[in-house]
C-alpha atoms as a PDB file:
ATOM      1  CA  UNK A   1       0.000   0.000   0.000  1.00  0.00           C
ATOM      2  CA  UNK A   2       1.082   3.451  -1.042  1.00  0.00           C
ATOM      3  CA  UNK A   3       0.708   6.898   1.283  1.00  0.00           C
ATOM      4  CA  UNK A   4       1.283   9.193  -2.297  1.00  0.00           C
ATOM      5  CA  UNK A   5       0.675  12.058  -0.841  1.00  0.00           C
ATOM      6  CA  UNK A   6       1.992  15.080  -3.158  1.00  0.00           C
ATOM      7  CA  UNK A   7       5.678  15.588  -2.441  1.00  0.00           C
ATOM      8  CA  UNK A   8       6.484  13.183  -0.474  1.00  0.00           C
ATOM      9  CA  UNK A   9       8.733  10.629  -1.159  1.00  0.00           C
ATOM     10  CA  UNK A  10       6.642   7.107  -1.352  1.00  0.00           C
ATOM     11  CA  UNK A  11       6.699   5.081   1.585  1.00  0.00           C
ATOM     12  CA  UNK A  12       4.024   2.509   2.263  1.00  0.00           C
ATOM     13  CA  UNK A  13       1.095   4.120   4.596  1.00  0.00           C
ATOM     14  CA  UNK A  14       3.005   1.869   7.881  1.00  0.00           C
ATOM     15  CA  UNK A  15       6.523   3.382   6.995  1.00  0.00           C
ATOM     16  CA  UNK A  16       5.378   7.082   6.718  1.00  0.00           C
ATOM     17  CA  UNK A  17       3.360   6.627  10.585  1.00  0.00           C
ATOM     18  CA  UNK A  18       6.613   4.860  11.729  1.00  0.00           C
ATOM     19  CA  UNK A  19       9.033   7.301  10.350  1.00  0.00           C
ATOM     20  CA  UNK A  20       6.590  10.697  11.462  1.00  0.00           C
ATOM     21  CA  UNK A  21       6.293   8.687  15.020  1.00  0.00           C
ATOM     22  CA  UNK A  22      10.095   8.690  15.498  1.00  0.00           C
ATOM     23  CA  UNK A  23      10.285  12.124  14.444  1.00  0.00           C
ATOM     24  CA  UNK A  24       7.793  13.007  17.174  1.00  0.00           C
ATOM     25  CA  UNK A  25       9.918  10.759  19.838  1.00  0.00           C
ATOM     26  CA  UNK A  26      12.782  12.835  18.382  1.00  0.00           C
ATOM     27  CA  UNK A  27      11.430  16.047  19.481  1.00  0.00           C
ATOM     28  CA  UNK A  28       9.529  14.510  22.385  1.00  0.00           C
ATOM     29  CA  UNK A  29      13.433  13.365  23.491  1.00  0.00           C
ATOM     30  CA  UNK A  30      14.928  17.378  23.373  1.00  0.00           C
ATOM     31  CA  UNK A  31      12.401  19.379  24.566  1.00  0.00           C
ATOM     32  CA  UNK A  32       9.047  17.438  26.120  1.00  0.00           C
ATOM     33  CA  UNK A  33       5.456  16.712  25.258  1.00  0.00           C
ATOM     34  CA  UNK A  34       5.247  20.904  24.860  1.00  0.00           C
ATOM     35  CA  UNK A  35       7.840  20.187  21.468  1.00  0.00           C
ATOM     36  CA  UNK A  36       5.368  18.097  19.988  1.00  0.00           C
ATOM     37  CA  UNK A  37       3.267  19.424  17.284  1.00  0.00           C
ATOM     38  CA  UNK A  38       1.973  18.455  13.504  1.00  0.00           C
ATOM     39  CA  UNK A  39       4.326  21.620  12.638  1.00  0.00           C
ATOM     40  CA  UNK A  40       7.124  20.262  14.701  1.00  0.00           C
ATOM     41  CA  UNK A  41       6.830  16.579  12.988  1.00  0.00           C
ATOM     42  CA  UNK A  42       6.470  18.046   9.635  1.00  0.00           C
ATOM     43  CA  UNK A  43       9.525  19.977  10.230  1.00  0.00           C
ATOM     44  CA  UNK A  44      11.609  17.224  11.205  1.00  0.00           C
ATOM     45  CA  UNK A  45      10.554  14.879   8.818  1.00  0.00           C
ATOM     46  CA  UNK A  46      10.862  17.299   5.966  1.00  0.00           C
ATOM     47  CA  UNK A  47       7.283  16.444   5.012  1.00  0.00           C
ATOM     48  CA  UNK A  48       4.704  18.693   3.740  1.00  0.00           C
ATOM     49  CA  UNK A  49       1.553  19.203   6.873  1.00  0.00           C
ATOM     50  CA  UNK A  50      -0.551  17.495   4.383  1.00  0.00           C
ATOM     51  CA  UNK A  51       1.621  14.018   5.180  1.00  0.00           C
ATOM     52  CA  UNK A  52       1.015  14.062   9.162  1.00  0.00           C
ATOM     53  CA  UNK A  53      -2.181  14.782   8.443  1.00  0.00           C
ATOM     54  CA  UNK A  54      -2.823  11.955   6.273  1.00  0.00           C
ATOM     55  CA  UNK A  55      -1.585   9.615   8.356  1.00  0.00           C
ATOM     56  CA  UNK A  56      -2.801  11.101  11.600  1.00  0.00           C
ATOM     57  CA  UNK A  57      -6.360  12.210  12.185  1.00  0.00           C
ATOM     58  CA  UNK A  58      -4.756  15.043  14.832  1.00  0.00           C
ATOM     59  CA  UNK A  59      -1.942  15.670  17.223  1.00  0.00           C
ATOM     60  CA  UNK A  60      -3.767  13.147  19.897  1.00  0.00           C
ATOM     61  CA  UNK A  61      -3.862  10.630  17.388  1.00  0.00           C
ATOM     62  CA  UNK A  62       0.218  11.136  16.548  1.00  0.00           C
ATOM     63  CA  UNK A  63       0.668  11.689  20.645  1.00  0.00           C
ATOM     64  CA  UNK A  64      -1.104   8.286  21.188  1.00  0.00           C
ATOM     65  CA  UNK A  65       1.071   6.181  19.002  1.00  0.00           C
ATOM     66  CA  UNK A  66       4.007   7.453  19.967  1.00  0.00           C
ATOM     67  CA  UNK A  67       3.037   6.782  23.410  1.00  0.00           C
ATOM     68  CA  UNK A  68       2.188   3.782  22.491  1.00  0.00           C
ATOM     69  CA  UNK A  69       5.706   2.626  21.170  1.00  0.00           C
ATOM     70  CA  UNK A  70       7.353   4.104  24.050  1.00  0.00           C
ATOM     71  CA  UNK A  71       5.858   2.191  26.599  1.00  0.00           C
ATOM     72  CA  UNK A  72       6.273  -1.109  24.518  1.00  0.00           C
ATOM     73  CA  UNK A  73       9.855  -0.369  24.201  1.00  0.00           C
ATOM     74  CA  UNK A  74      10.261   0.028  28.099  1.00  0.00           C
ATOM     75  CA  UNK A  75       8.014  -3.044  28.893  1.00  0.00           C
ATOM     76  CA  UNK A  76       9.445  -5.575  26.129  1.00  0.00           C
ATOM     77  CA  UNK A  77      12.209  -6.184  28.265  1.00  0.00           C
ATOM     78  CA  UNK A  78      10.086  -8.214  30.096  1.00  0.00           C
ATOM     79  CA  UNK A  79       9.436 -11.047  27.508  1.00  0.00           C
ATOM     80  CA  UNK A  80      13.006 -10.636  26.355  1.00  0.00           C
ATOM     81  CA  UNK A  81      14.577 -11.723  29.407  1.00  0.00           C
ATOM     82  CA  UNK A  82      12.678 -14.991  29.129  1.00  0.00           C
ATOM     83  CA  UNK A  83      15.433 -16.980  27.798  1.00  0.00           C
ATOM     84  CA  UNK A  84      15.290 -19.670  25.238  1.00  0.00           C
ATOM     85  CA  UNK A  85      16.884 -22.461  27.439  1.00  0.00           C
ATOM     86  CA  UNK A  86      15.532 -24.553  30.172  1.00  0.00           C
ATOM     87  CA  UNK A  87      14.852 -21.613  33.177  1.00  0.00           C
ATOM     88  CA  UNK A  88      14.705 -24.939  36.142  1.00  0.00           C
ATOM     89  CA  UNK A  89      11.735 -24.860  37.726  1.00  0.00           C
ATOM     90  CA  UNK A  90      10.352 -24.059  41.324  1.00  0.00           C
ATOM     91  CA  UNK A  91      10.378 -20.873  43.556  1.00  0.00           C
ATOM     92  CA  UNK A  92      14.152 -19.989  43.972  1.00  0.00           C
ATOM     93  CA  UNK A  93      14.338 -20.463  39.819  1.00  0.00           C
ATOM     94  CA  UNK A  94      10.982 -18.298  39.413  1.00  0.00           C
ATOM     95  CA  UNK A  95      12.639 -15.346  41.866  1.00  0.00           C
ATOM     96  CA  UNK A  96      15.896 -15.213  39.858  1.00  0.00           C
ATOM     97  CA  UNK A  97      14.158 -15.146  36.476  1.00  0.00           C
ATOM     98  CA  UNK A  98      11.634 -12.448  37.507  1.00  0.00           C
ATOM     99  CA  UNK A  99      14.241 -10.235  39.410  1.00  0.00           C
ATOM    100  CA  UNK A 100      16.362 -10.832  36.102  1.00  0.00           C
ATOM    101  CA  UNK A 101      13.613  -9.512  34.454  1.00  0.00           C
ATOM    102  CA  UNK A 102      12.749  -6.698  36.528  1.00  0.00           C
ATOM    103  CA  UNK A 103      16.334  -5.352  36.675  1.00  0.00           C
ATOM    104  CA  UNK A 104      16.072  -5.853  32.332  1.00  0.00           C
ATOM    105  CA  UNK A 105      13.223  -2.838  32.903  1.00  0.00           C
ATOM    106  CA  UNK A 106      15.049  -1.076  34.971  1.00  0.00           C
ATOM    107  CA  UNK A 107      18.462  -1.149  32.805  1.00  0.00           C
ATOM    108  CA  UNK A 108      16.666   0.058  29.774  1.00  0.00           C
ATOM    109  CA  UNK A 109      14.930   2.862  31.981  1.00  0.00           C
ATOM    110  CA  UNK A 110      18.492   3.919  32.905  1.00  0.00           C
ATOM    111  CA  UNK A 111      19.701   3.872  29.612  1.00  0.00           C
ATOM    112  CA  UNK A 112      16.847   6.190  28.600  1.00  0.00           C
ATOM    113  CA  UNK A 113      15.532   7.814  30.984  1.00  0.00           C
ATOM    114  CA  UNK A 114      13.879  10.570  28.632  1.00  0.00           C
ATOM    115  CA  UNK A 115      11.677   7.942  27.398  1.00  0.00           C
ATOM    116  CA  UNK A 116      10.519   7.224  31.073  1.00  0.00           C
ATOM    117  CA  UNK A 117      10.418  10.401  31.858  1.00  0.00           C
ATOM    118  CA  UNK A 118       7.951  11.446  28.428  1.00  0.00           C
ATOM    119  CA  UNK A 119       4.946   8.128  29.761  1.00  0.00           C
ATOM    120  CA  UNK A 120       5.343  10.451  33.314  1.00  0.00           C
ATOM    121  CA  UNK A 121       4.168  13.906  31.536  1.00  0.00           C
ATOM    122  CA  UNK A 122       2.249  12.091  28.881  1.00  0.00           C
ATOM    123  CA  UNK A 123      -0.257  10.296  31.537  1.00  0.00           C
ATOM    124  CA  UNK A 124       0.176  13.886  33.923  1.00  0.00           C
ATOM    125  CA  UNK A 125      -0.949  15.607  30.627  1.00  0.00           C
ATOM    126  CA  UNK A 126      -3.910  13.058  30.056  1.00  0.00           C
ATOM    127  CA  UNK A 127      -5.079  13.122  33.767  1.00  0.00           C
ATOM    128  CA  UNK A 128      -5.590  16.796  33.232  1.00  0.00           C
ATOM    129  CA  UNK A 129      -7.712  16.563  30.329  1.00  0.00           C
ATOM    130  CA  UNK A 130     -11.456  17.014  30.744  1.00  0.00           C
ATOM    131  CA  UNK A 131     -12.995  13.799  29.816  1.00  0.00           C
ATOM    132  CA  UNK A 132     -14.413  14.639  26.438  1.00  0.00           C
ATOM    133  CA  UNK A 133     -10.828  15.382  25.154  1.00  0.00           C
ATOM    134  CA  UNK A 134      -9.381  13.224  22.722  1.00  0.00           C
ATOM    135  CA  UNK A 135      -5.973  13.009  25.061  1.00  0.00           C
ATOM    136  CA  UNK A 136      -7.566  11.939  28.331  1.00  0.00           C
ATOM    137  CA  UNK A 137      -7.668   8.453  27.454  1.00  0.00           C
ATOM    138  CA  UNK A 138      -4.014   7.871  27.022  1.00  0.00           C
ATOM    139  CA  UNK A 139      -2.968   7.353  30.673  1.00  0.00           C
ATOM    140  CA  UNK A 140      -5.818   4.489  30.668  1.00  0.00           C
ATOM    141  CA  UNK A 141      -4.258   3.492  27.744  1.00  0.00           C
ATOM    142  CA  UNK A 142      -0.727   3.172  29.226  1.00  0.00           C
ATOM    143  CA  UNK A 143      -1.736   0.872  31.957  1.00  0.00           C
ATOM    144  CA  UNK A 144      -3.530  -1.355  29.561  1.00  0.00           C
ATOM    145  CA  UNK A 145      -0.609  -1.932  27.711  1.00  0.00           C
ATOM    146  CA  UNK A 146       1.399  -2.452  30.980  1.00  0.00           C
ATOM    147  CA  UNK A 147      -1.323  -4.995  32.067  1.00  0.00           C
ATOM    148  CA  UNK A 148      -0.873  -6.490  28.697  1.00  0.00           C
ATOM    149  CA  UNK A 149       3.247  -7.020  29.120  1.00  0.00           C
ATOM    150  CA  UNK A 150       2.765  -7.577  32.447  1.00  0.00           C
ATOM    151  CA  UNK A 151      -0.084 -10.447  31.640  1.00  0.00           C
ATOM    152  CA  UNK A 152       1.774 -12.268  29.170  1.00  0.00           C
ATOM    153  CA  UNK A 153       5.329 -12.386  30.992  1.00  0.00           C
ATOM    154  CA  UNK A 154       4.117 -14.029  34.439  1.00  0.00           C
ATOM    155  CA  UNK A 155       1.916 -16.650  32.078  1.00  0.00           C
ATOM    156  CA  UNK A 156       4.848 -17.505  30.028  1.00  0.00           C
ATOM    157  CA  UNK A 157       7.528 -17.541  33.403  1.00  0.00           C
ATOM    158  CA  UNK A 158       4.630 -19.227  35.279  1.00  0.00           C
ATOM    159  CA  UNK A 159       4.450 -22.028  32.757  1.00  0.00           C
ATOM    160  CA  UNK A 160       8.155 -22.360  32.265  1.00  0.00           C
ATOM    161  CA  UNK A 161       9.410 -22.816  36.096  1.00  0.00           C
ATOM    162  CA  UNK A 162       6.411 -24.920  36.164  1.00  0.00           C
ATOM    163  CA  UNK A 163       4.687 -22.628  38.965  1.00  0.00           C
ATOM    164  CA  UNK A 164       0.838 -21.206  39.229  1.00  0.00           C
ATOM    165  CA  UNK A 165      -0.278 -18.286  41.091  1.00  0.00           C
ATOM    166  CA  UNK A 166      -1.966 -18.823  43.751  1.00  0.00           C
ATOM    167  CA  UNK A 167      -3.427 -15.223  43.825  1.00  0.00           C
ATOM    168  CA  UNK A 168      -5.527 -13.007  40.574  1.00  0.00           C
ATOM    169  CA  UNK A 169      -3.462 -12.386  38.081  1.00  0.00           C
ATOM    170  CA  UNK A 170      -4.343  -8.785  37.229  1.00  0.00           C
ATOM    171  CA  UNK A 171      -4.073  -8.235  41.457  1.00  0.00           C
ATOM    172  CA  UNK A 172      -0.395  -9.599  40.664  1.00  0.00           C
ATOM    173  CA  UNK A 173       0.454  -7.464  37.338  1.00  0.00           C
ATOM    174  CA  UNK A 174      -0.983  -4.160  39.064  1.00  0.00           C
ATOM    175  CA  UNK A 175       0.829  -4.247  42.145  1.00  0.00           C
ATOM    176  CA  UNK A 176       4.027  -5.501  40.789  1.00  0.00           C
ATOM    177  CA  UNK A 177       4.061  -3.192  38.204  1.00  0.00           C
ATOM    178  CA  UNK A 178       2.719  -0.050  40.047  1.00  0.00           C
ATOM    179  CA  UNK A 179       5.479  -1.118  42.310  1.00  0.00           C
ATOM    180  CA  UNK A 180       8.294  -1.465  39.746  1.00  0.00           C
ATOM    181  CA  UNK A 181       7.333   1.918  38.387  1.00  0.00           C
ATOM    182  CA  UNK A 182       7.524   3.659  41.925  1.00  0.00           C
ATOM    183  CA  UNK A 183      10.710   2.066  41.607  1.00  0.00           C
ATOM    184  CA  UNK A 184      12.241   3.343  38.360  1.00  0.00           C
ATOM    185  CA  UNK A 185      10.653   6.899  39.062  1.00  0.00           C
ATOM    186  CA  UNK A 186      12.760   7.395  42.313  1.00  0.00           C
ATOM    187  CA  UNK A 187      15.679   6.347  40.489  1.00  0.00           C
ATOM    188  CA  UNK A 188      15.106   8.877  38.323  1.00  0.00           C
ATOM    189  CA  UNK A 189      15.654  11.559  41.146  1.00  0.00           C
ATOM    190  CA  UNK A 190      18.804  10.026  43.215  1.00  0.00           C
ATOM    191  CA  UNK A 191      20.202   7.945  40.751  1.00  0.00           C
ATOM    192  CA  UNK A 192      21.067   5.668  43.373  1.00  0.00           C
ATOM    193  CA  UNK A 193      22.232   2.087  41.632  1.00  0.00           C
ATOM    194  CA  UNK A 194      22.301  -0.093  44.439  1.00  0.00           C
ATOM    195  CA  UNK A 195      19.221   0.618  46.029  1.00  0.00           C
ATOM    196  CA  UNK A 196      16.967   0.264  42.544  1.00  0.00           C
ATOM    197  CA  UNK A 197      18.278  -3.024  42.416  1.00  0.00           C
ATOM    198  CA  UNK A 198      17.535  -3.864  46.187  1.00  0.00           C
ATOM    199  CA  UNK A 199      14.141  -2.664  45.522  1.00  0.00           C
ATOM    200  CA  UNK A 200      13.702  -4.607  42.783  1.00  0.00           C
ATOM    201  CA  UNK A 201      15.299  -8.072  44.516  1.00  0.00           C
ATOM    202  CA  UNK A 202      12.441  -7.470  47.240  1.00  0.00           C
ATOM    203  CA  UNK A 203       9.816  -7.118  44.324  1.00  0.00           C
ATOM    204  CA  UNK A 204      10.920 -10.236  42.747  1.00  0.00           C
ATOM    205  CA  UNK A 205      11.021 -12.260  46.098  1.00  0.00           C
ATOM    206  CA  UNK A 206       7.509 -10.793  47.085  1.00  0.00           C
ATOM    207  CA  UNK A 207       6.040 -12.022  43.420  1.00  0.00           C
ATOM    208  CA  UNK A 208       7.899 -15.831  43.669  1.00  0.00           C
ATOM    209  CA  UNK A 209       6.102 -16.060  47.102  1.00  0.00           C
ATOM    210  CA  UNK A 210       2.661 -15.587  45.496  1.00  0.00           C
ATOM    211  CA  UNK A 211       3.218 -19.002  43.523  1.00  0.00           C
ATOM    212  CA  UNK A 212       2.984 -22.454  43.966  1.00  0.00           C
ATOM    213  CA  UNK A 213       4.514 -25.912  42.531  1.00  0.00           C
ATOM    214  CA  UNK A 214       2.015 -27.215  40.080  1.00  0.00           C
END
């Protein structure tokens, strides 16, 4: 599928959103949420208006995906950590896999903390919204696709150290991950190394203890 939009070089209608999404991440990295605008995009992608605009209804719509791919990109390093080999099975194995995987989060946080730091003013931006606006369902939408990470990591961990939870799922995934935020965002102020990854050891051994032999 062509996006042939007069003077634009051709790129299929996925390329162009990818490439104008990266461009917004781009300006979304140097100066905030405030940076990001249709103009702004356009701009950086050398693109006439008339290209964001036919591949994006509006700014929400543009602001959406690329919140979208952000938190993806923080929470894939979930499923990633699950290695290929055999994990053992049992509670110790489940801890060390999970804390593995928690730390995996973490790293990537460090390594970017911009991109952390854009879901924080992205859901403070939605939360602010009045509910009619087109923005004020992206924080809901960020912990959906949390759930959904979250969800699919502890199934496919679960199954491998041959382990079941013994308490709801979704209970589980919202309190370990509300908890793993808390603990990337106050590594975001002191920086301190050591004590995200204490915090994170205590997370892992708190969700391992929540499952059972099968």
């Amino acid at each position: 599928m062509r996006s042939d939009v007069p003077g634009s070089r051709r790129l299929s209608m996925e390329a162009r959103r990818a490439q104008l999404i990266n461009c917004a991440l781009a300006l979304a990295d140097r100066g905030g949420m405030s940076a990001v605008t249709v103009r702004g995009v356009a701009e950086e992608a050398k693109v006439s208006l008339g290209v964001v605009h036919y591949c994006f209804d509006d700014k929400e719509q543009l602001v959406a995906a690329m919140i979208e791919k952000v938190v993806a990109e923080q929470l894939e390093a979930l499923l990633a950590s699950v290695p290929t080999v055999n994990l053992g099975t049992g509670r110790e194995a489940l801890r060390e896999w999970i804390q593995e995987a928690l730390i995996a989060v973490w790293r990537r946080a460090s390594e970017f903390p911009n991109r952390w730091l854009l879901m924080l003013e992205s859901m403070l931006f939605s939360l602010r919204q009045p509910t009619e606006s087109a923005s004020a369902g992206q924080a809901k939408m960020q912990n959906e696709i949390a759930e959904k990470y979250g969800h699919a990591y502890l199934r496919e961990i679960g199954d491998r150290c041959e382990m079941r939870w013994e308490v709801s799922e979704r209970i589980l995934v919202r309190s370990a991950l509300q908890t793993l935020f808390g603990t990337v965002q106050w590594w975001l102020v002191d920086r301190d190394d050591d004590a995200a990854r204490a915090s994170l050891a205590q997370i892992a051994g708190w969700i391992a203890a929540s499952a059972t032999p099968r």
